[in-house]
N, C-alpha and C. Protein backbone atom coordinates (compact mmCIF):
# COMPACT_ATOMS: atom_id res chain seq x y z
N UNK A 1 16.74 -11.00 19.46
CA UNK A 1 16.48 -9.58 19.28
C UNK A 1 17.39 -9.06 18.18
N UNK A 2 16.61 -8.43 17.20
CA UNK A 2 17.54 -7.91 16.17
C UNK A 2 18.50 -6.63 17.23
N UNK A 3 19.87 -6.70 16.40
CA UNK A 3 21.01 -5.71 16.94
C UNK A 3 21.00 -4.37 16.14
N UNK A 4 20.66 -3.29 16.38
CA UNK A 4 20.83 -2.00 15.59
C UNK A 4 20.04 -2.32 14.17
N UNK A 5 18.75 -2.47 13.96
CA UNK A 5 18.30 -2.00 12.66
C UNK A 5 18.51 -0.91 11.98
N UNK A 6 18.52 -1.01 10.96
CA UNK A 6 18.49 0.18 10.03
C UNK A 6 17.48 0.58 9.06
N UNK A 7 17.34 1.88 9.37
CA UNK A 7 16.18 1.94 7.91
C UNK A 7 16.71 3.56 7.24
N UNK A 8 16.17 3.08 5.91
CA UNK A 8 16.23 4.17 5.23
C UNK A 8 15.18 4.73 4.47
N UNK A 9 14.87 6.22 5.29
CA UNK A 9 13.17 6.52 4.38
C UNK A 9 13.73 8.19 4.49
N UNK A 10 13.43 8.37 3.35
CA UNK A 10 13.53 9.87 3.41
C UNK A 10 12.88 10.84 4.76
N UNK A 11 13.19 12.29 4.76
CA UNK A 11 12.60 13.03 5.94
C UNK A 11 11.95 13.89 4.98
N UNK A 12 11.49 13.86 4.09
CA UNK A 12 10.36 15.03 3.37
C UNK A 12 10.19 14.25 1.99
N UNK A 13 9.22 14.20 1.22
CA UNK A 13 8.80 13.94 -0.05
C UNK A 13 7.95 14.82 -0.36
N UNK A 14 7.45 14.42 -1.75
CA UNK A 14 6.33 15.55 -2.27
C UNK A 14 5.33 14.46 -2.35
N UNK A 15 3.92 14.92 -2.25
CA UNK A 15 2.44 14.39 -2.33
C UNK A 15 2.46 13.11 -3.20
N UNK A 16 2.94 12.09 -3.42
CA UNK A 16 2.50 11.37 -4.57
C UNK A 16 3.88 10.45 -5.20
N UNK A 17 4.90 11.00 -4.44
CA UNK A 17 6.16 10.44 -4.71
C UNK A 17 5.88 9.13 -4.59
N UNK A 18 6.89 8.08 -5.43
CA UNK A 18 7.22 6.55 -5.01
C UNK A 18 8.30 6.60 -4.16
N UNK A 19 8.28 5.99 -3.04
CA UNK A 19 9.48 6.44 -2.46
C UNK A 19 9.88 4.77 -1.80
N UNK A 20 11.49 4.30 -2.17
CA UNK A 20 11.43 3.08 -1.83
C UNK A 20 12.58 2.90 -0.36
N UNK A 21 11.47 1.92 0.86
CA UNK A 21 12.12 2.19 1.44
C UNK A 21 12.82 0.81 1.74
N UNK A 22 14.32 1.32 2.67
CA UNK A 22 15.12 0.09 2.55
C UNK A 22 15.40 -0.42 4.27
N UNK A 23 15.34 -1.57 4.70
CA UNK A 23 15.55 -1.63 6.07
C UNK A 23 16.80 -2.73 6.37
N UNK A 24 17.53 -3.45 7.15
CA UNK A 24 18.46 -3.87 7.32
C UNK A 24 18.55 -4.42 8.95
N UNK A 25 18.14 -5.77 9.22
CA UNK A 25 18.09 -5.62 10.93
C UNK A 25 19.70 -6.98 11.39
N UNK A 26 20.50 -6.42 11.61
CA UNK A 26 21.63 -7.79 12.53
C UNK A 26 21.12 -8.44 13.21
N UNK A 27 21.06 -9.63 12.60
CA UNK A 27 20.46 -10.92 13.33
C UNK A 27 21.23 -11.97 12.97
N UNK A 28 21.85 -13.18 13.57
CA UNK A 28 21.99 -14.39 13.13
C UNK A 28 21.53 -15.41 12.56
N UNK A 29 19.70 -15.08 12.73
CA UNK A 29 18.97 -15.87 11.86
C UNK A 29 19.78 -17.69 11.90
N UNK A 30 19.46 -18.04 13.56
CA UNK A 30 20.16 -19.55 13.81
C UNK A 30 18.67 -20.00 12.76
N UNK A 31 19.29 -21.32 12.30
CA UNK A 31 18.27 -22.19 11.91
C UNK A 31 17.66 -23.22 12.94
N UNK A 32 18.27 -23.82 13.38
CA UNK A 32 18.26 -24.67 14.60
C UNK A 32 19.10 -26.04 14.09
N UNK A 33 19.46 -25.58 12.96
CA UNK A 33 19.88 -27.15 12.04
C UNK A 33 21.44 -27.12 12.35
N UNK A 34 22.25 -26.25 13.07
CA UNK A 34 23.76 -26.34 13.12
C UNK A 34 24.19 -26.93 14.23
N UNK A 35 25.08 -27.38 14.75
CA UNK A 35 25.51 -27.73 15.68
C UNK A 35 27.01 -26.89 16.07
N UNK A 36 27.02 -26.95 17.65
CA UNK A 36 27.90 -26.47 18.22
C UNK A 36 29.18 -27.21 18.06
N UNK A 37 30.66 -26.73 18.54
CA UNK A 37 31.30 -27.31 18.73
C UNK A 37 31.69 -29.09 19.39
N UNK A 38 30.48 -28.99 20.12
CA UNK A 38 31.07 -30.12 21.10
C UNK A 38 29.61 -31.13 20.75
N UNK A 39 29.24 -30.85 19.37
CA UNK A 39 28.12 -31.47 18.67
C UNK A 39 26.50 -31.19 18.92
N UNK A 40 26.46 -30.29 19.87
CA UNK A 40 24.55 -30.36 20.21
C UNK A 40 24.72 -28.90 19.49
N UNK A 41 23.01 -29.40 18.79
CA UNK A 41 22.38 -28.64 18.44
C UNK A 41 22.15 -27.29 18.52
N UNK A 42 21.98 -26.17 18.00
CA UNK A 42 22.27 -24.61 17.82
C UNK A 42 20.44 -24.58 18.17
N UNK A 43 19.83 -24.27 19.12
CA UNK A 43 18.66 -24.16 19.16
C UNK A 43 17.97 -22.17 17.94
N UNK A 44 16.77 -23.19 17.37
CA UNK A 44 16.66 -21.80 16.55
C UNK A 44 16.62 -20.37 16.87
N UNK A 45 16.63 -19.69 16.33
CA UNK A 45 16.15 -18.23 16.58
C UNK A 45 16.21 -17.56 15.76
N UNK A 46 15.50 -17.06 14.91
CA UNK A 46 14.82 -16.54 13.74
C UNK A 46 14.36 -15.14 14.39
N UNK A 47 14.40 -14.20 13.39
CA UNK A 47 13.11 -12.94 12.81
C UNK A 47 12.29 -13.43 12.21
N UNK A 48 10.99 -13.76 12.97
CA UNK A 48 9.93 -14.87 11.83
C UNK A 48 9.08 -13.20 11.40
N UNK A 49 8.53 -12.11 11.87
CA UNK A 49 7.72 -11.34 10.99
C UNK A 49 8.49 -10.16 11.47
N UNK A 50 8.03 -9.26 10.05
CA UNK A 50 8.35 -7.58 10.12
C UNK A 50 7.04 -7.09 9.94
N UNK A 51 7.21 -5.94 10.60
CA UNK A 51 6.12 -5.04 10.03
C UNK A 51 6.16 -3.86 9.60
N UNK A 52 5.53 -3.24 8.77
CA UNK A 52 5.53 -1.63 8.82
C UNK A 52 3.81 -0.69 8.68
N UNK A 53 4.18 -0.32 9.55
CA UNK A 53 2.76 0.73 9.75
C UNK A 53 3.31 2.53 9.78
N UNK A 54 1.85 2.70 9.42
CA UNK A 54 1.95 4.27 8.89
C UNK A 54 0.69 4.82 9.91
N UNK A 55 1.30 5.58 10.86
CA UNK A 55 0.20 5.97 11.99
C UNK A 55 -0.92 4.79 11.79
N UNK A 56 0.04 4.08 12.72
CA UNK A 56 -1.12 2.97 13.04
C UNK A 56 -1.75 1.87 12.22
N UNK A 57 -1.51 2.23 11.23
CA UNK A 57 -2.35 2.10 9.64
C UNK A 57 -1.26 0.42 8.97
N UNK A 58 -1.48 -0.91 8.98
CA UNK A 58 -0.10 -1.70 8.12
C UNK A 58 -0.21 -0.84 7.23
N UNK A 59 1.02 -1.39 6.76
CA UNK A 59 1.80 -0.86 5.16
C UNK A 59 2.01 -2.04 4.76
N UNK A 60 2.69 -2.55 5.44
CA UNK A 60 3.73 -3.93 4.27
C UNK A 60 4.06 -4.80 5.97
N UNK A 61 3.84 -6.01 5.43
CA UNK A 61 4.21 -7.16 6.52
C UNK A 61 5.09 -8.12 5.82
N UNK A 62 5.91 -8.85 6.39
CA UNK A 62 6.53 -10.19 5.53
C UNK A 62 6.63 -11.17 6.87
N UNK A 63 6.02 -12.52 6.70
CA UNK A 63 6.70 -13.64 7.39
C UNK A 63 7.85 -14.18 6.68
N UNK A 64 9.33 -14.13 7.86
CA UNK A 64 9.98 -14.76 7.39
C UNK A 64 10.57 -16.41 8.26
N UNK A 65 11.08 -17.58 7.29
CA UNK A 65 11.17 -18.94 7.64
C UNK A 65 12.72 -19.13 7.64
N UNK A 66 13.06 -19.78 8.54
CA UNK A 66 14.43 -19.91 8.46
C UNK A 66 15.45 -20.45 7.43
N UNK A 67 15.19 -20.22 6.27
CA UNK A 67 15.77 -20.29 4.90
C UNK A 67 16.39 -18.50 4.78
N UNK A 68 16.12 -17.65 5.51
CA UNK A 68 16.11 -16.08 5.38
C UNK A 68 17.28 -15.98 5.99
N UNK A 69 18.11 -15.24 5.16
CA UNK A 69 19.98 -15.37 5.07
C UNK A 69 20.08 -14.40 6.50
N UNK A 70 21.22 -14.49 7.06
CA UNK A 70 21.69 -13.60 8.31
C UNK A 70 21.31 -12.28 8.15
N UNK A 71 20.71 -11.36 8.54
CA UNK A 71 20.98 -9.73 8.81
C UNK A 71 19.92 -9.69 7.49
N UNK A 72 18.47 -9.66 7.50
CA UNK A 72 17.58 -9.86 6.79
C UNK A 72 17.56 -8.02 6.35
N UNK A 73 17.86 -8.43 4.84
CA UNK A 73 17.41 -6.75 3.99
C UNK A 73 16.11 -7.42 3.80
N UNK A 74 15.07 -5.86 3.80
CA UNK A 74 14.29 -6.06 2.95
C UNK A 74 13.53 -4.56 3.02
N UNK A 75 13.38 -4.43 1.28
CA UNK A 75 13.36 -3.11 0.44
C UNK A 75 11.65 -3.21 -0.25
N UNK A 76 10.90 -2.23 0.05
CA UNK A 76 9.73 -1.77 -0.91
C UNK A 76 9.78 -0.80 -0.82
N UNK A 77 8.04 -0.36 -1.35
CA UNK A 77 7.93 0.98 -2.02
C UNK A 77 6.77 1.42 -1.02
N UNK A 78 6.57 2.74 -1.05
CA UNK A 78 5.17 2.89 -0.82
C UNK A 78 5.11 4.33 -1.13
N UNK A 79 3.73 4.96 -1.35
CA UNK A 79 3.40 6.23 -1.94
C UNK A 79 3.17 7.33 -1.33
N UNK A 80 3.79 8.39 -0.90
CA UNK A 80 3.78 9.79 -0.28
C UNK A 80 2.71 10.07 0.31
N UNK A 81 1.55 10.18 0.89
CA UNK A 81 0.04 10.60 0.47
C UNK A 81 0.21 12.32 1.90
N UNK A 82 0.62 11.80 2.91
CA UNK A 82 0.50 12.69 4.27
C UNK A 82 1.70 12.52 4.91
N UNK A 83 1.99 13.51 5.63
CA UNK A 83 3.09 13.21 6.98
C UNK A 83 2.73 12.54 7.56
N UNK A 84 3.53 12.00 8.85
CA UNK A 84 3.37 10.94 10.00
C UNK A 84 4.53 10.45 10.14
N UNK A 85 4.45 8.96 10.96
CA UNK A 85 5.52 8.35 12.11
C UNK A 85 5.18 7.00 10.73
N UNK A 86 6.39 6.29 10.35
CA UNK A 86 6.11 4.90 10.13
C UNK A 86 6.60 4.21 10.97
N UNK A 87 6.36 2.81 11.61
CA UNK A 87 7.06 2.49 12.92
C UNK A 87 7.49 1.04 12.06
N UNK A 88 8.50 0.53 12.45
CA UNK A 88 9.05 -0.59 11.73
C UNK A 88 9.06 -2.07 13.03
N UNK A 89 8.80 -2.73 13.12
CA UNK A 89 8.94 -3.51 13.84
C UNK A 89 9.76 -5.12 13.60
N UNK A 90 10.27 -5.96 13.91
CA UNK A 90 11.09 -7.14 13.94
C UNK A 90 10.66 -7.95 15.25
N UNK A 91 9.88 -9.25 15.13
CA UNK A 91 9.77 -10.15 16.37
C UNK A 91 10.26 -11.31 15.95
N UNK A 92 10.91 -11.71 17.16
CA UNK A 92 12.39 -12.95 16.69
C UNK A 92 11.18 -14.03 17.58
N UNK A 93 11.66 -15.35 16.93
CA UNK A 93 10.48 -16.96 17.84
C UNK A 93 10.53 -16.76 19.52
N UNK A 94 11.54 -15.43 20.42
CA UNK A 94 11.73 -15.74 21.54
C UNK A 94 10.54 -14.60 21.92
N UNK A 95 9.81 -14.01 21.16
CA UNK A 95 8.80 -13.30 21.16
C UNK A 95 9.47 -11.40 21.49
N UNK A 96 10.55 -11.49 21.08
CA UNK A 96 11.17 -9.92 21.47
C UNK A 96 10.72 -8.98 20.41
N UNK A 97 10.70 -7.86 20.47
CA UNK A 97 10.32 -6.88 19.29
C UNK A 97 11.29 -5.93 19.57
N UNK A 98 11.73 -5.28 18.29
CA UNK A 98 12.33 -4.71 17.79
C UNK A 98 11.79 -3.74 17.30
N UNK A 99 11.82 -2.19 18.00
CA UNK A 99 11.28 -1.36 17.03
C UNK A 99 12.06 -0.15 16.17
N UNK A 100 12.10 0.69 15.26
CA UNK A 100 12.27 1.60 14.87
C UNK A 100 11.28 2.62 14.32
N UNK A 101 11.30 3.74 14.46
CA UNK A 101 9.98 4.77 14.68
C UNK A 101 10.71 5.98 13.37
N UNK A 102 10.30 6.04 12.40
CA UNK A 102 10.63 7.52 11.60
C UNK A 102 9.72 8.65 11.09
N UNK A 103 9.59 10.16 10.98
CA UNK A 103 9.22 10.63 10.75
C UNK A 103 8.97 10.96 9.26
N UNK A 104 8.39 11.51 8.75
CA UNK A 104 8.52 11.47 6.50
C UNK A 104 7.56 13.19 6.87
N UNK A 105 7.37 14.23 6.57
CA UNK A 105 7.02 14.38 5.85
C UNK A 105 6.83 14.59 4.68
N UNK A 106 5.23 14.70 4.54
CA UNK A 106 5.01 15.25 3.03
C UNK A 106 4.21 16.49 2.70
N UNK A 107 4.48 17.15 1.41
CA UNK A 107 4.22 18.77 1.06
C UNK A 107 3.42 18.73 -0.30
């Protein structure tokens, strides 16, 4: 389970703005390839997908593979059009989700 995500999206834009948003989730992102102290194996656990939706609507998805560095940033864009909720989501291989919910409007 990601620990305290973060996102950053503005709370108002204008009609048409580019507005880029930035997210940030604490994770360890195990590979499964390390080993413990006393030599066995670090079993994996990954953030394999994100999502972002706009009332309901995707926006932007990414699968990520365990090559994806600890505490996964990841930054786009998307375009002003209406107010609403974007909801951000994070599901780690143990099938947990992670959500964050923000409001934007737009004028």
């Amino acid at each position: 389970m990601a620990k305290k995500p973060r996102v950053k999206l503005p709370n108002k834009a204008k009609a048409g703005d580019m507005i880029q948003v930035k997210t940030l989730a604490a994770h360890d992102m195990e590979t499964g390839n390390r080993k413990d102290k006393k030599g066995n194996k670090i079993p994996r656990l990954i953030l394999n997908k994100f999502t972002c939706t706009f009332n309901g609507a995707d926006v932007f998805s990414a699968d990520m593979h365990p090559s994806v560095s600890a505490n996964p940033y990841i930054s786009f864009f998307i375009t002003a059009k209406e107010s609403g909720t974007y909801e951000f989501k994070w599901t780690d291989d143990n099938g947990e989700v992670t959500t964050v919910s923000q409001d934007m409007a737009v004028s």
